[in-house]
C-alpha atoms as a PDB file:
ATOM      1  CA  UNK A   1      86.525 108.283  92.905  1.00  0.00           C
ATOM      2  CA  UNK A   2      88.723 105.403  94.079  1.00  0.00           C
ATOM      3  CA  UNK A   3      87.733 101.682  93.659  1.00  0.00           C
ATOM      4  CA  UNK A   4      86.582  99.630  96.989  1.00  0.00           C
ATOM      5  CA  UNK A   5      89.374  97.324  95.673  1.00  0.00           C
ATOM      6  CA  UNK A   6      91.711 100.870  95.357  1.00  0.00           C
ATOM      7  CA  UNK A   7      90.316 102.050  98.694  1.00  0.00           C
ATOM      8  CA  UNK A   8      91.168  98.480 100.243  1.00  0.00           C
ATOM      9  CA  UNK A   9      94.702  98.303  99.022  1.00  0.00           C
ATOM     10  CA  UNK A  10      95.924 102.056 100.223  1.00  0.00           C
ATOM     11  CA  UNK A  11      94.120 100.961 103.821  1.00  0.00           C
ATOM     12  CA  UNK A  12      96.445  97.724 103.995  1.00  0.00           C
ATOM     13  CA  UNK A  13      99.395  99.384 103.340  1.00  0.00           C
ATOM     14  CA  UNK A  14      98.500 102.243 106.088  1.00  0.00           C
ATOM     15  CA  UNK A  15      97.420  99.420 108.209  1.00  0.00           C
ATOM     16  CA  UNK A  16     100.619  97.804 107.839  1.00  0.00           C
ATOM     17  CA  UNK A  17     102.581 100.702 108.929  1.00  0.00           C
ATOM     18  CA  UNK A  18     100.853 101.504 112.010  1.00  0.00           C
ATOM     19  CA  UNK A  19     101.090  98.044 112.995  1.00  0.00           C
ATOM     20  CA  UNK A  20     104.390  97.828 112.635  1.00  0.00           C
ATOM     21  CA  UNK A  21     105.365 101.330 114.001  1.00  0.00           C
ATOM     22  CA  UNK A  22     103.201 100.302 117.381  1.00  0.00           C
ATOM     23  CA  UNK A  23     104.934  97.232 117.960  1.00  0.00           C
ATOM     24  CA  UNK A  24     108.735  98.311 116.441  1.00  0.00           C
ATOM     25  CA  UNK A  25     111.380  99.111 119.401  1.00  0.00           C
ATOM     26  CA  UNK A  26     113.154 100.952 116.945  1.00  0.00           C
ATOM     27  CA  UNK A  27     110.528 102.953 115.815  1.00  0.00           C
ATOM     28  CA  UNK A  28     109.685 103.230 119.507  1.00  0.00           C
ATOM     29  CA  UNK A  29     112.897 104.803 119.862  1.00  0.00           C
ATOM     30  CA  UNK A  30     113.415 106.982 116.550  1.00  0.00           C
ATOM     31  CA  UNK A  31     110.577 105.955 113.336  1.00  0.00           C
ATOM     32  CA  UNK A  32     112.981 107.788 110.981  1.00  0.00           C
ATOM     33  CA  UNK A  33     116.220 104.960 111.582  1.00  0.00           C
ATOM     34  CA  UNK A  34     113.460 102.194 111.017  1.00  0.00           C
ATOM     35  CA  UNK A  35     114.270 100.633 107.012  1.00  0.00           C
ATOM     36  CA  UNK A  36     110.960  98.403 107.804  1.00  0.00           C
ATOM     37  CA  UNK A  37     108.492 101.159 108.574  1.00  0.00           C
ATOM     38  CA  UNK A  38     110.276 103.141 105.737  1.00  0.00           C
ATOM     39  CA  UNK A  39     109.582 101.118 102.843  1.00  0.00           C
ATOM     40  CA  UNK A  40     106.259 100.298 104.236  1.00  0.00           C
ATOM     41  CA  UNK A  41     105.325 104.002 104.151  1.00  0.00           C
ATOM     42  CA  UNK A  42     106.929 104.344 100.495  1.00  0.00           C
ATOM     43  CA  UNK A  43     104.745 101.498  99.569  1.00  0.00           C
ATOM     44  CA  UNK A  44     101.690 103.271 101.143  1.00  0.00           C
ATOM     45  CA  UNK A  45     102.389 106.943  99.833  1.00  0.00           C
ATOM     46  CA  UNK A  46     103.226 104.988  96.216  1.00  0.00           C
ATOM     47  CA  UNK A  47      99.445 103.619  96.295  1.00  0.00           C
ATOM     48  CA  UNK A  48      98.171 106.812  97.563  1.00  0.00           C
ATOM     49  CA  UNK A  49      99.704 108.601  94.605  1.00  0.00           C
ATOM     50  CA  UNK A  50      98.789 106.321  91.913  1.00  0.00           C
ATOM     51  CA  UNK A  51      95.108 105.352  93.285  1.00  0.00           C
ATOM     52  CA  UNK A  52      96.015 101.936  93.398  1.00  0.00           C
END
């Protein structure tokens, strides 16, 4: 079972990309062009992986 500190991090990284992806004109246009919301799902799907 993940940590609260674990849990927190993975949520801040998703939080990060939605935010970004709702307010991004490129990803408005085409999310898979966007280098922003790209590493900021890598980072996300890195913590989600390693439970950090």
């Amino acid at each position: 079972m993940a940590s609260n500190i674990e849990f927190t991090a993975k949520q801040t990284a998703y939080r990060a990309y939605i935010d970004h992806c709702g307010s991004c004109p490129v990803c408005a246009a085409d999310s898979e062009t966007c280098t922003t919301a790209q590493d900021l799902w890598e980072m996300y799907a890195a913590r989600a992986e390693t439970g950090q």
